[in-house]
PDB file of N, CA and C in Angstrom:
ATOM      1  N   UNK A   1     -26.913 -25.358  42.873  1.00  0.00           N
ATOM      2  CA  UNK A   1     -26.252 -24.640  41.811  1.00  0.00           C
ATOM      3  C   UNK A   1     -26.324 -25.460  40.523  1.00  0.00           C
ATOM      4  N   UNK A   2     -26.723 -24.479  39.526  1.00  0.00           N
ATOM      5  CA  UNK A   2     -26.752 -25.282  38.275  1.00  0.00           C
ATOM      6  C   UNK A   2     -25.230 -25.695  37.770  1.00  0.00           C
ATOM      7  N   UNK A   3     -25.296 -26.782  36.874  1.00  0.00           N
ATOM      8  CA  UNK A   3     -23.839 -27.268  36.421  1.00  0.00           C
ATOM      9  C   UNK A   3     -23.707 -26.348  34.702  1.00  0.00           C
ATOM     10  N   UNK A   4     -22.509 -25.959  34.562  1.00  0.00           N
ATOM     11  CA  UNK A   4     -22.577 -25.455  33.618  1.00  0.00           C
ATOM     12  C   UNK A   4     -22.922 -26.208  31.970  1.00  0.00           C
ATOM     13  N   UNK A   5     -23.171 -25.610  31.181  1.00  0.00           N
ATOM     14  CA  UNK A   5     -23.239 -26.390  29.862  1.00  0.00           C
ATOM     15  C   UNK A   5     -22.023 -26.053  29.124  1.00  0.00           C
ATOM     16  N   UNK A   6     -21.264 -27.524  28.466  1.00  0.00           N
ATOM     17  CA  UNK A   6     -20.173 -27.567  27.791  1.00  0.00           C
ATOM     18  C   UNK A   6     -20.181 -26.801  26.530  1.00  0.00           C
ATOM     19  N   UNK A   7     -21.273 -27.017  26.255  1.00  0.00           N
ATOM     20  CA  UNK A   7     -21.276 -26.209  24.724  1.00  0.00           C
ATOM     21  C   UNK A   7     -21.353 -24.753  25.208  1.00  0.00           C
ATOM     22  N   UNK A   8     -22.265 -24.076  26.062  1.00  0.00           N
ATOM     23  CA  UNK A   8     -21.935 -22.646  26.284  1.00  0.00           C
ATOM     24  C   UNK A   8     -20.691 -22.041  26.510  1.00  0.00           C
ATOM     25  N   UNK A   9     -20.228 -22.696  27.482  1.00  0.00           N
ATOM     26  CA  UNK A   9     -18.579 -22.990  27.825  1.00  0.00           C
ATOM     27  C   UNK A   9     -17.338 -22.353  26.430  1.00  0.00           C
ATOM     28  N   UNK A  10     -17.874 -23.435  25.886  1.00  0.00           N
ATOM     29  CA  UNK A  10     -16.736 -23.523  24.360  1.00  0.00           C
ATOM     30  C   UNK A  10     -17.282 -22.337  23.563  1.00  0.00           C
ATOM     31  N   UNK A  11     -18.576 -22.290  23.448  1.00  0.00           N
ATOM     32  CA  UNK A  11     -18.898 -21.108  22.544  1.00  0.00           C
ATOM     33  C   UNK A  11     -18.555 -19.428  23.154  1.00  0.00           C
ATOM     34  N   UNK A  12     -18.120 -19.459  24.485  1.00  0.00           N
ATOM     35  CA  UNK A  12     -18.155 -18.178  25.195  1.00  0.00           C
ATOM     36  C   UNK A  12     -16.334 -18.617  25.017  1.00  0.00           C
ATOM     37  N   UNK A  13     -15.389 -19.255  25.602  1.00  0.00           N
ATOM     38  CA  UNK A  13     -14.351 -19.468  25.000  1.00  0.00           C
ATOM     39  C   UNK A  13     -13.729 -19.258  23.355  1.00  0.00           C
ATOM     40  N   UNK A  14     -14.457 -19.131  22.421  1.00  0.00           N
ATOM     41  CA  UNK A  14     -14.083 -19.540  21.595  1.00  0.00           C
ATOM     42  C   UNK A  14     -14.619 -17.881  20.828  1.00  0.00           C
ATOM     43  N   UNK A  15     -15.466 -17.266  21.209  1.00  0.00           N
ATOM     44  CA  UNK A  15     -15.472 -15.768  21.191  1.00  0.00           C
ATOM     45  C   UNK A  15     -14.810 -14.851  21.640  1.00  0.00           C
ATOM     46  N   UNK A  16     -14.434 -15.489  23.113  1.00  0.00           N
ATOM     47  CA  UNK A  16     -13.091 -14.301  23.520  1.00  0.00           C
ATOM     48  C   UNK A  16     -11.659 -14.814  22.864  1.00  0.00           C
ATOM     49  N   UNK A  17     -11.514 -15.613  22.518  1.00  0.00           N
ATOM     50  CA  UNK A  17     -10.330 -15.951  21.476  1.00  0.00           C
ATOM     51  C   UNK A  17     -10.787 -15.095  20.317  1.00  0.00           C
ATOM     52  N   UNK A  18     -11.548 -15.258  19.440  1.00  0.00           N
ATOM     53  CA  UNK A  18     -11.976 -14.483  18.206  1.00  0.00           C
ATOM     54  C   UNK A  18     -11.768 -12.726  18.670  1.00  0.00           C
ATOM     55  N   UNK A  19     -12.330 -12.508  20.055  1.00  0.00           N
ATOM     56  CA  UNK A  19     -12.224 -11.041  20.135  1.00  0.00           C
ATOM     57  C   UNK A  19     -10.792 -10.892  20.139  1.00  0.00           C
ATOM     58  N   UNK A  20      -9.936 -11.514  20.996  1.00  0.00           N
ATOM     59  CA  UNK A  20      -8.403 -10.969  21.432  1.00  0.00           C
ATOM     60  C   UNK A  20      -7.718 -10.989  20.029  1.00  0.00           C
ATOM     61  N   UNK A  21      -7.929 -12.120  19.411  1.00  0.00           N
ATOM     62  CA  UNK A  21      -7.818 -12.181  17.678  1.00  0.00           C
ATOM     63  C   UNK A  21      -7.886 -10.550  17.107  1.00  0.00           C
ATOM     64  N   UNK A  22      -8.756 -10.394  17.046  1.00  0.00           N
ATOM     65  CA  UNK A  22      -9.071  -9.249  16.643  1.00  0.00           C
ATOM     66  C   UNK A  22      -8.845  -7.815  16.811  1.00  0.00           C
ATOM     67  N   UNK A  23      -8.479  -7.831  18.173  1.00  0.00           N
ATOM     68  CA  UNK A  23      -8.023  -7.111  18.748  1.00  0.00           C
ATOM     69  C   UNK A  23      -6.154  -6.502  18.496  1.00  0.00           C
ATOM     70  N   UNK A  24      -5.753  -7.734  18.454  1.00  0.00           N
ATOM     71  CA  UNK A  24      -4.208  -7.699  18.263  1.00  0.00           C
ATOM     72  C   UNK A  24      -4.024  -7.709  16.536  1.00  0.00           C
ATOM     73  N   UNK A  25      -4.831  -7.781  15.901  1.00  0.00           N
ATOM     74  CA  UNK A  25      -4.574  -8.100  14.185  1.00  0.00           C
ATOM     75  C   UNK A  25      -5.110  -6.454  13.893  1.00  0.00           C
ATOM     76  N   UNK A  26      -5.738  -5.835  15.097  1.00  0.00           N
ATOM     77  CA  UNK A  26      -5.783  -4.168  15.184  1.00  0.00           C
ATOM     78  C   UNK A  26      -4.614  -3.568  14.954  1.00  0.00           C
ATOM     79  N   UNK A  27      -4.498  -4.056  16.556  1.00  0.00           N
ATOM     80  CA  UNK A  27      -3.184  -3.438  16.747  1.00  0.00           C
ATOM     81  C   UNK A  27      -1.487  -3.738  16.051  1.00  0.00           C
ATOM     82  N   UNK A  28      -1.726  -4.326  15.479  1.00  0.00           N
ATOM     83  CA  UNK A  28      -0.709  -4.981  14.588  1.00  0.00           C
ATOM     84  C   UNK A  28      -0.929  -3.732  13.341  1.00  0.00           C
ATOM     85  N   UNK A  29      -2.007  -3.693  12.711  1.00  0.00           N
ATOM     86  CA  UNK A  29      -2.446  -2.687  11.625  1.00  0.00           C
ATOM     87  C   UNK A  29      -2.277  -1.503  11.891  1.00  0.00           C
ATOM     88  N   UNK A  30      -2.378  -0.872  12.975  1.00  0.00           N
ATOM     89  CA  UNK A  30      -1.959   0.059  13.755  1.00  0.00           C
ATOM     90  C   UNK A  30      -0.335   0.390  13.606  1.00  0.00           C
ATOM     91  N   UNK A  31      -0.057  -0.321  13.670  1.00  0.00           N
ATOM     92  CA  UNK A  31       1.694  -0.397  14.292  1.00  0.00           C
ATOM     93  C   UNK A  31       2.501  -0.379  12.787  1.00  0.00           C
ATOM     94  N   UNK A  32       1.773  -1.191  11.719  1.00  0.00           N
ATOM     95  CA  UNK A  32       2.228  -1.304  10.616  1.00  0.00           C
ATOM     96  C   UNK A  32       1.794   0.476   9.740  1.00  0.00           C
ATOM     97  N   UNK A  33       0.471   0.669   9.829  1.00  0.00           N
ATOM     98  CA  UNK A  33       0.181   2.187   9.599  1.00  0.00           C
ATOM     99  C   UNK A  33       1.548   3.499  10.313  1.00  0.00           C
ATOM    100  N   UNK A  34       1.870   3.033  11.667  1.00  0.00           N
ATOM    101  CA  UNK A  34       2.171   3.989  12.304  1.00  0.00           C
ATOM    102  C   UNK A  34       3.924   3.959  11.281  1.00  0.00           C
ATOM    103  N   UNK A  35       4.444   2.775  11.799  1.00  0.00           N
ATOM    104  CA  UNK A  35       5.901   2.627  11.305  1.00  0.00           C
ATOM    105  C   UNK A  35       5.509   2.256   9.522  1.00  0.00           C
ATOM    106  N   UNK A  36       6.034   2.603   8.426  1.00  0.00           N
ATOM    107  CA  UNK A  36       5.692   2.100   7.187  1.00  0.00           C
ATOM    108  C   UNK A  36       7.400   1.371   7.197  1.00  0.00           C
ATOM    109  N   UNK A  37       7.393   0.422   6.057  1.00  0.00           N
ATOM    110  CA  UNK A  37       8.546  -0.233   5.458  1.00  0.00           C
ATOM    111  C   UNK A  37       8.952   0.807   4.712  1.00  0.00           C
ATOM    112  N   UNK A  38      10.465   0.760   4.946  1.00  0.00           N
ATOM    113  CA  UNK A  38      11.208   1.988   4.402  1.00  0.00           C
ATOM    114  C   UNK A  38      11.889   1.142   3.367  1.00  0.00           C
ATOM    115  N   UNK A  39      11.833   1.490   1.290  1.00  0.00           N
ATOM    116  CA  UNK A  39      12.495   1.126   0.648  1.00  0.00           C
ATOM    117  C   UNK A  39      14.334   0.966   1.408  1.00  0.00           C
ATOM    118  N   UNK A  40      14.888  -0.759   1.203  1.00  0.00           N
ATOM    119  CA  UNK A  40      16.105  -0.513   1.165  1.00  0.00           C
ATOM    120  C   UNK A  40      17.033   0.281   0.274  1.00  0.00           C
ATOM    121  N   UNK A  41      17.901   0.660   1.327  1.00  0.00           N
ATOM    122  CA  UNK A  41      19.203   1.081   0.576  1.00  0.00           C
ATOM    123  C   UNK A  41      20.031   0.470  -0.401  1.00  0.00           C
ATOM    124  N   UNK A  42      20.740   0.939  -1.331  1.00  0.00           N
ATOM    125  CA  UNK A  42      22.092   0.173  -2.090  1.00  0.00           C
ATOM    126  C   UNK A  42      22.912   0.088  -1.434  1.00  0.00           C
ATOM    127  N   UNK A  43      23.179  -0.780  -0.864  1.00  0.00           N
ATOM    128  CA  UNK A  43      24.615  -0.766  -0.123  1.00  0.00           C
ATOM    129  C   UNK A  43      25.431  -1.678  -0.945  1.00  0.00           C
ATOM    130  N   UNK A  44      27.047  -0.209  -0.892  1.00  0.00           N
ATOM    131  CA  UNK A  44      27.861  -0.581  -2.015  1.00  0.00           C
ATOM    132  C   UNK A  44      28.430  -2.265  -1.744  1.00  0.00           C
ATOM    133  N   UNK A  45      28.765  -2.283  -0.404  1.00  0.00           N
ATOM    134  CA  UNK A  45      29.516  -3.112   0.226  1.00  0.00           C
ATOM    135  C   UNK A  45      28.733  -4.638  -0.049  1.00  0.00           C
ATOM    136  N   UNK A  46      27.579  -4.364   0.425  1.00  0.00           N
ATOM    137  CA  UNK A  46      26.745  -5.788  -0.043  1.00  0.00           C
ATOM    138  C   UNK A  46      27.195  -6.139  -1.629  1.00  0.00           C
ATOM    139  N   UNK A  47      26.866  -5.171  -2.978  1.00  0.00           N
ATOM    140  CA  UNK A  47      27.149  -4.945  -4.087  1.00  0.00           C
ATOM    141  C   UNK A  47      28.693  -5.785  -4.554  1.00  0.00           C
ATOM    142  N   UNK A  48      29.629  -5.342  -3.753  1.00  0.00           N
ATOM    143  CA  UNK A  48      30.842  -5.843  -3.448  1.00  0.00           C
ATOM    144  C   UNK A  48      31.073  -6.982  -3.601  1.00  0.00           C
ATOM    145  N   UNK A  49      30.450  -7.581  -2.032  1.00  0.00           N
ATOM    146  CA  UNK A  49      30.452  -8.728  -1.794  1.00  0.00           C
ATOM    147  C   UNK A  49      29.873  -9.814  -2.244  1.00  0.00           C
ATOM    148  N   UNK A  50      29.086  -9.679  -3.374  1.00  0.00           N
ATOM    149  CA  UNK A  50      28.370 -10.582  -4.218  1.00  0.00           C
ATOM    150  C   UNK A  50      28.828 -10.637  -5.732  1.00  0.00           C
ATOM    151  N   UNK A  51      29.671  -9.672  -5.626  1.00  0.00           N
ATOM    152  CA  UNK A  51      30.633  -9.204  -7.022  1.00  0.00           C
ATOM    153  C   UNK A  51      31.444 -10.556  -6.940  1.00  0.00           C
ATOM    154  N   UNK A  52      32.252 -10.299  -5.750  1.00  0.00           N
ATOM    155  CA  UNK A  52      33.609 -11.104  -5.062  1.00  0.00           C
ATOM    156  C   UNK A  52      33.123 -12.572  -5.024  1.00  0.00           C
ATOM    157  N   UNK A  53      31.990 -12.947  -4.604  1.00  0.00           N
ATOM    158  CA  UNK A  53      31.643 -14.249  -4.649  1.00  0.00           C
ATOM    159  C   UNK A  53      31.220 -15.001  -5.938  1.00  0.00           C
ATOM    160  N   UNK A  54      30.579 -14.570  -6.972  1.00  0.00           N
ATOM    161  CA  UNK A  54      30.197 -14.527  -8.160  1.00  0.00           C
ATOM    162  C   UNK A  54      31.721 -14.798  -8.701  1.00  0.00           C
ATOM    163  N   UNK A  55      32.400 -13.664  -8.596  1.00  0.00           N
ATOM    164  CA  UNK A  55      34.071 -13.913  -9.543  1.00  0.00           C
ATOM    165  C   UNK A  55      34.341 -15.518  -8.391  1.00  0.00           C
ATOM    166  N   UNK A  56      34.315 -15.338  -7.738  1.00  0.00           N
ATOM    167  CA  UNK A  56      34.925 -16.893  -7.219  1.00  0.00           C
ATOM    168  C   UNK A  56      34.421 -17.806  -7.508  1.00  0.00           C
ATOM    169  N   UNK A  57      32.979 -18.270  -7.622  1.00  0.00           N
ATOM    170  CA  UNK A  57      32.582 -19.243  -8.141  1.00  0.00           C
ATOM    171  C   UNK A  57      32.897 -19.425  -9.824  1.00  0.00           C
ATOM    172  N   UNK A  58      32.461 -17.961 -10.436  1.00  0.00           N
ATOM    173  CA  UNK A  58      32.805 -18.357 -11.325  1.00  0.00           C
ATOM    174  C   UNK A  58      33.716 -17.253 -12.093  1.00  0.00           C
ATOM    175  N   UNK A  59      35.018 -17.333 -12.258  1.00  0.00           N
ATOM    176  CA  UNK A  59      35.870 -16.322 -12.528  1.00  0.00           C
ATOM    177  C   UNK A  59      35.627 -15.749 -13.525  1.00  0.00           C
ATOM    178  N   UNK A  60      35.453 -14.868 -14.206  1.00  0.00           N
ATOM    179  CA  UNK A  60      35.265 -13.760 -15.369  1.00  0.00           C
ATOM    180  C   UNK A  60      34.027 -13.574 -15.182  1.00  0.00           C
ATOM    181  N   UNK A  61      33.174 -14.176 -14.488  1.00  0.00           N
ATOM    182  CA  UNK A  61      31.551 -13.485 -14.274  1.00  0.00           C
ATOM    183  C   UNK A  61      31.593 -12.139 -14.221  1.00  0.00           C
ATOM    184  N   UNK A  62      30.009 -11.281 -14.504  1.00  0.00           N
ATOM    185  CA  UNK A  62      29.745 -10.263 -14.282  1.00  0.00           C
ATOM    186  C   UNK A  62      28.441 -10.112 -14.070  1.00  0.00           C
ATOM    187  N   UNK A  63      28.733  -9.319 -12.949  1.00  0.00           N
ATOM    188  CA  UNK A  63      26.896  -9.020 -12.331  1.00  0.00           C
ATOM    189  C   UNK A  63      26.434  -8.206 -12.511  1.00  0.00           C
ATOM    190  N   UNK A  64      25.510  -8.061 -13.483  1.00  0.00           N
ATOM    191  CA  UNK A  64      25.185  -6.493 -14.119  1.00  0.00           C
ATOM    192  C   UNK A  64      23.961  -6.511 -13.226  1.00  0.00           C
ATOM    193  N   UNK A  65      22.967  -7.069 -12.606  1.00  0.00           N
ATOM    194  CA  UNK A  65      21.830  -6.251 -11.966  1.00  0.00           C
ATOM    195  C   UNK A  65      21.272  -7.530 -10.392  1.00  0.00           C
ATOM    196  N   UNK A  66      21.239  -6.774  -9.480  1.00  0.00           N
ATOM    197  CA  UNK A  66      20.464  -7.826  -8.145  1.00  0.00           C
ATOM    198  C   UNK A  66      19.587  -7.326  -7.803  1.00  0.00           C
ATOM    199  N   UNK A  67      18.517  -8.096  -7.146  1.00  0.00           N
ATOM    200  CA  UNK A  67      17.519  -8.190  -7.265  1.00  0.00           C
ATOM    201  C   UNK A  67      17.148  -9.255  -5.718  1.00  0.00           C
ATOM    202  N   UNK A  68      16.363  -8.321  -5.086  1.00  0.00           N
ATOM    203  CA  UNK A  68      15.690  -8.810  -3.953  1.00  0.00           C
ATOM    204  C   UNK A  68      14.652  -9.568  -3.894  1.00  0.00           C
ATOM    205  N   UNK A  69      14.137 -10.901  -3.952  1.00  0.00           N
ATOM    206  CA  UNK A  69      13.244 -12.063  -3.841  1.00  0.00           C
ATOM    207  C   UNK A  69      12.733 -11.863  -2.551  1.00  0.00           C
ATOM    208  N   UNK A  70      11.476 -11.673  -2.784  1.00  0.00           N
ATOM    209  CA  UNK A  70      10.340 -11.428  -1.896  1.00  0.00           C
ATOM    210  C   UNK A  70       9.603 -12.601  -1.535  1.00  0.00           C
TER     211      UNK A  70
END
């Protein structure tokens, strides 16, 4: 029986990694197509609660606009 070659080895390894790669960065695209990101809501309560913290740190503050950092 022949002994195998290391380099064939790694290069046949190292393609079925690239395929399964590929495969799941599909299906990932898939999944992201199927479900989309739904704009958040205003929620008053969040609104609130950053009002309330703002006046505590710094009393007479006012928060005229927030803003989500991506």
């Amino acid at each position: 029986m022949e002994d195998p070659n290391l380099l064939l080895v790694c290069l046949n390894a190292f393609v079925a990694v690239l395929g399964l790669l590929t495969v799941l960065a599909g299906a990932i695209r898939g999944l992201i197509e199927l479900f989309p990101e739904r704009p958040p809501k205003t929620d008053t309560v969040v609104a609130v609660a950053i009002a309330a913290a703002v006046n505590t740190i710094a009393p007479g503050a006012c928060v005229t606009r927030i803003e989500e950092i991506r």
